[in-house]
Protein backbone atom coordinates (compact mmCIF):
# COMPACT_ATOMS: atom_id res chain seq x y z
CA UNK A 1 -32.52 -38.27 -10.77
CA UNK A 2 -34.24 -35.73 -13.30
CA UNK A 3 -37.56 -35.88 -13.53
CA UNK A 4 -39.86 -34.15 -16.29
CA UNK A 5 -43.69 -33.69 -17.68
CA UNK A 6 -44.57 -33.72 -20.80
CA UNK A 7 -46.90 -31.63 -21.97
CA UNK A 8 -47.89 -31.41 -25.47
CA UNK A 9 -51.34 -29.20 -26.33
CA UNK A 10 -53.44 -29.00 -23.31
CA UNK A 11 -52.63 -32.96 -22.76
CA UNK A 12 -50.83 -33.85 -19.51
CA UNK A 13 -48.66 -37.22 -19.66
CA UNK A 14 -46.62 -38.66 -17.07
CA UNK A 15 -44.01 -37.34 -15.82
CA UNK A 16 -40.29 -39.22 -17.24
CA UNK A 17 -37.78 -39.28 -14.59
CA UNK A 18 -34.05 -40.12 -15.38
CA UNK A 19 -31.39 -41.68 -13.22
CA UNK A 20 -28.32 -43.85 -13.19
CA UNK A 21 -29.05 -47.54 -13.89
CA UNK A 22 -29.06 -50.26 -11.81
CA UNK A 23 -28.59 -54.55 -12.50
CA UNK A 24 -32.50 -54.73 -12.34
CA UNK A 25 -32.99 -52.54 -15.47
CA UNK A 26 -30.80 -55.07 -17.78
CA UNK A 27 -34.13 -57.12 -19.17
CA UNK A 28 -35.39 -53.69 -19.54
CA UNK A 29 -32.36 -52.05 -21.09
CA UNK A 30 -32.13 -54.56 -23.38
CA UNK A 31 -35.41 -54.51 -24.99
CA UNK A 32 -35.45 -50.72 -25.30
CA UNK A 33 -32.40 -50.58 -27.14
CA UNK A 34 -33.19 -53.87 -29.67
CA UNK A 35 -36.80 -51.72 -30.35
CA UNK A 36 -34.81 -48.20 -31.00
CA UNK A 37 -32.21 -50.20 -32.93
CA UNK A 38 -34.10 -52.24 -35.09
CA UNK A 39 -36.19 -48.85 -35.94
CA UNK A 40 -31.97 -47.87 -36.53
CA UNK A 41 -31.30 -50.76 -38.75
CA UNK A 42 -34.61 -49.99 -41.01
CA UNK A 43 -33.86 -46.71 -41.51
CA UNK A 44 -30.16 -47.10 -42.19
CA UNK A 45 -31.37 -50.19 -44.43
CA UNK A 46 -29.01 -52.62 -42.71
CA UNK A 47 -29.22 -56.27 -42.07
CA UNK A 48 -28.39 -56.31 -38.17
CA UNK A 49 -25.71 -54.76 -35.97
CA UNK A 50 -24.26 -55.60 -33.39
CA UNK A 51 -26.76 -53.86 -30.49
CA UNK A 52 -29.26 -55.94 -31.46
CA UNK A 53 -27.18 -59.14 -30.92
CA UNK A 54 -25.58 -58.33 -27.55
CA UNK A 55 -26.58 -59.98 -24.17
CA UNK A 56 -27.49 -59.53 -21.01
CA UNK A 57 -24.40 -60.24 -19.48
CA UNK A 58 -22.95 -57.63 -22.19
CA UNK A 59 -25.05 -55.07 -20.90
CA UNK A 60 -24.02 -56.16 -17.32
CA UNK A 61 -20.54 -55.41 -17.76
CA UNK A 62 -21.63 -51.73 -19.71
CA UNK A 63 -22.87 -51.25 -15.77
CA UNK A 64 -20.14 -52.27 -14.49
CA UNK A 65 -17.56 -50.54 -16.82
CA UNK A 66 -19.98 -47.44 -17.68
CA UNK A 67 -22.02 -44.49 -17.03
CA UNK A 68 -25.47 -45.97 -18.10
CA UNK A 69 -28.31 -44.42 -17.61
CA UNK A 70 -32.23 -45.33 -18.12
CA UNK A 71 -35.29 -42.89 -18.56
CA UNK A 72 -38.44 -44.11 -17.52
CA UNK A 73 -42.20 -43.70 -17.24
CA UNK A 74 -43.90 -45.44 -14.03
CA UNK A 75 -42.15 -48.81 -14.12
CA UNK A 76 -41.52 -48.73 -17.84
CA UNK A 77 -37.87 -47.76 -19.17
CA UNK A 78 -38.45 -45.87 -21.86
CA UNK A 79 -34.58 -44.54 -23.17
CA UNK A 80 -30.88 -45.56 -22.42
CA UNK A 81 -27.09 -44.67 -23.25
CA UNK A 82 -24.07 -45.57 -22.08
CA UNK A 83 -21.27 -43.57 -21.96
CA UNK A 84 -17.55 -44.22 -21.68
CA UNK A 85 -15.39 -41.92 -19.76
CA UNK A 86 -11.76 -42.22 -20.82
CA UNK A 87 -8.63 -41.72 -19.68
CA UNK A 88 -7.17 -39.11 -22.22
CA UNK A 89 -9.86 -36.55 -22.25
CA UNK A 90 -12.39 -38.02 -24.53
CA UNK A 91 -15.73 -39.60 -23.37
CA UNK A 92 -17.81 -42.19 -25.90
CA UNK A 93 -21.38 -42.64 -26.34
CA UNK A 94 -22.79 -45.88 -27.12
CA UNK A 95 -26.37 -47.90 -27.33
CA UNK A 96 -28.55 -44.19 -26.87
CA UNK A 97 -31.82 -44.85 -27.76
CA UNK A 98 -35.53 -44.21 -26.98
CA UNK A 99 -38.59 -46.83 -27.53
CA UNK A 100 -39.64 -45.49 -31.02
CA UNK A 101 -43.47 -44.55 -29.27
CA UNK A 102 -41.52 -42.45 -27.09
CA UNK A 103 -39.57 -40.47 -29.11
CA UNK A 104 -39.81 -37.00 -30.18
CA UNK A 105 -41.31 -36.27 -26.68
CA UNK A 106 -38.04 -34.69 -24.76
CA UNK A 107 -36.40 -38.05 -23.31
CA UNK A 108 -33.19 -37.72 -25.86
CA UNK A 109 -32.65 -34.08 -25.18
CA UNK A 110 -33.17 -34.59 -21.61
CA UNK A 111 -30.78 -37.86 -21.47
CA UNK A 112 -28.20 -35.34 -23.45
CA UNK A 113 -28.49 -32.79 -21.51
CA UNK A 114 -27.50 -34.85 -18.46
CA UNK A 115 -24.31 -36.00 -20.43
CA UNK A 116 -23.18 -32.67 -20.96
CA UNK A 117 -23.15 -32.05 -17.25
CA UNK A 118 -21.48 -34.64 -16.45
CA UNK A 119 -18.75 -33.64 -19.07
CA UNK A 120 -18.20 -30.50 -17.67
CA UNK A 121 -18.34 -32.12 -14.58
CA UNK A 122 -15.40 -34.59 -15.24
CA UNK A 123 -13.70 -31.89 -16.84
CA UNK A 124 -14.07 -33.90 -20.21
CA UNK A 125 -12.95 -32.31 -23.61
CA UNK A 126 -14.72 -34.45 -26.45
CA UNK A 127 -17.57 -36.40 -26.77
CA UNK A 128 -17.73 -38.71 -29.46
CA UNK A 129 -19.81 -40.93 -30.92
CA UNK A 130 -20.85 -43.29 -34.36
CA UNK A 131 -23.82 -43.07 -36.50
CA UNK A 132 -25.42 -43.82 -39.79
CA UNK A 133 -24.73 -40.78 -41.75
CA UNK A 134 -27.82 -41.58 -43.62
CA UNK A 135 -30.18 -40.98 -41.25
CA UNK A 136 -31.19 -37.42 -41.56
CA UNK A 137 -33.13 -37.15 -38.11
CA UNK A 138 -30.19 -38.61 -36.40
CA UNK A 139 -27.82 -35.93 -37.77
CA UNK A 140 -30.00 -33.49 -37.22
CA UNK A 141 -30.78 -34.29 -33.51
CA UNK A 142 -27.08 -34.34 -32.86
CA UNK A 143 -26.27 -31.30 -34.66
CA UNK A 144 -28.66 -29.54 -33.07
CA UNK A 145 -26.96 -30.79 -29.75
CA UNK A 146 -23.84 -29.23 -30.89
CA UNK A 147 -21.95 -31.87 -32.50
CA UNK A 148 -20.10 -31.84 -35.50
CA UNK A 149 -19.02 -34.55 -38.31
CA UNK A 150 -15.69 -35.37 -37.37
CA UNK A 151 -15.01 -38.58 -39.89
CA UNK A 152 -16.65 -41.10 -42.07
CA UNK A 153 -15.97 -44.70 -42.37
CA UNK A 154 -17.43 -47.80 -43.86
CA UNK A 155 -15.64 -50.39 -41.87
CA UNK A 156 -19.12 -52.18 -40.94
CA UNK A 157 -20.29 -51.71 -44.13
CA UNK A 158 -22.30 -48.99 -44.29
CA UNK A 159 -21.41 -45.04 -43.95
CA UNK A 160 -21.15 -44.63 -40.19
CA UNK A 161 -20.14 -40.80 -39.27
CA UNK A 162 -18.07 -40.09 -36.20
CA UNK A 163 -19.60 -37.16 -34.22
CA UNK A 164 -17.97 -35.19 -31.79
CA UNK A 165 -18.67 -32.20 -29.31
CA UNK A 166 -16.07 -30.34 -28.22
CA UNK A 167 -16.54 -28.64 -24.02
């Protein structure tokens, strides 16, 4: 578990810790990642895709099949990804998100910064993962993570860029 504070100006806020998620957080994972992906689909200008349509029992077998983790404030979870750990090297990063009132506050960077330590610790090559190429913040936040535009393809119909970050 990682736990941090934010400060921002003199304010003090609480503390965000991060840790490995457990059955419990599902109701919870859900919702964050249907509010950070419908903030997604706006600013990609999509209709839907497919986070926002998946179910509980989805998420369940993410937990089951996954790394997932949750960040939180008090009881509240707050950010989530899930990340695939495969057998030839490569590890995949899926559903990331933070509740849109929580962003810009540390949570991604911190949640990132505990997937890089864990690729390094599974001796992992590549990470990789899809987004909307469109969405400059997005691209920025990952490049500025260290990842770099691998592809592009349109097969959900919109430009969806695949990242990757080599270890």
């Amino acid at each position: 578990m990682v736990s941090t504070e934010l400060e921002i100006g003199n304010l003090n806020f609480e503390t965000y810790q991060i840790r490995k998620a457990i059955p419990d957080d599902i109701p919870q994972i859900r919702k964050v990642t249907q509010d950070a992906f419908a903030l997604y689909i706006k600013s990609a200008h999509l209709d839907t895709i497919p986070a926002l349509t998946e179910s509980e029992e989805d998420i369940r077998r993410d937990l089951e099949t996954k790394v997932v983790l949750v960040a939180y404030i008090g009881e509240k979870i707050v950010g989530s990804l899930r990340l695939d750990l495969r057998s030839d090297n490569t590890a995949y990063l899926s559903r990331f998100g933070v509740e849109p009132d929580c962003q810009n506050l540390g949570i991604g960077k911190s949640l990132m910064n505990i997937v890089d330590n864990l690729m390094r610790e599974h001796h992992i090559g590549q990470l990789q993962l899809h987004t909307a190429s469109q969405i400059g913040p997005l691209i920025r936040f990952y490049y500025g993570r260290g990842f770099y535009v691998d592809s592009t393809t349109k097969d959900r119909g919109y430009i969806r860029a695949l990242l990757c970050k080599d270890y």
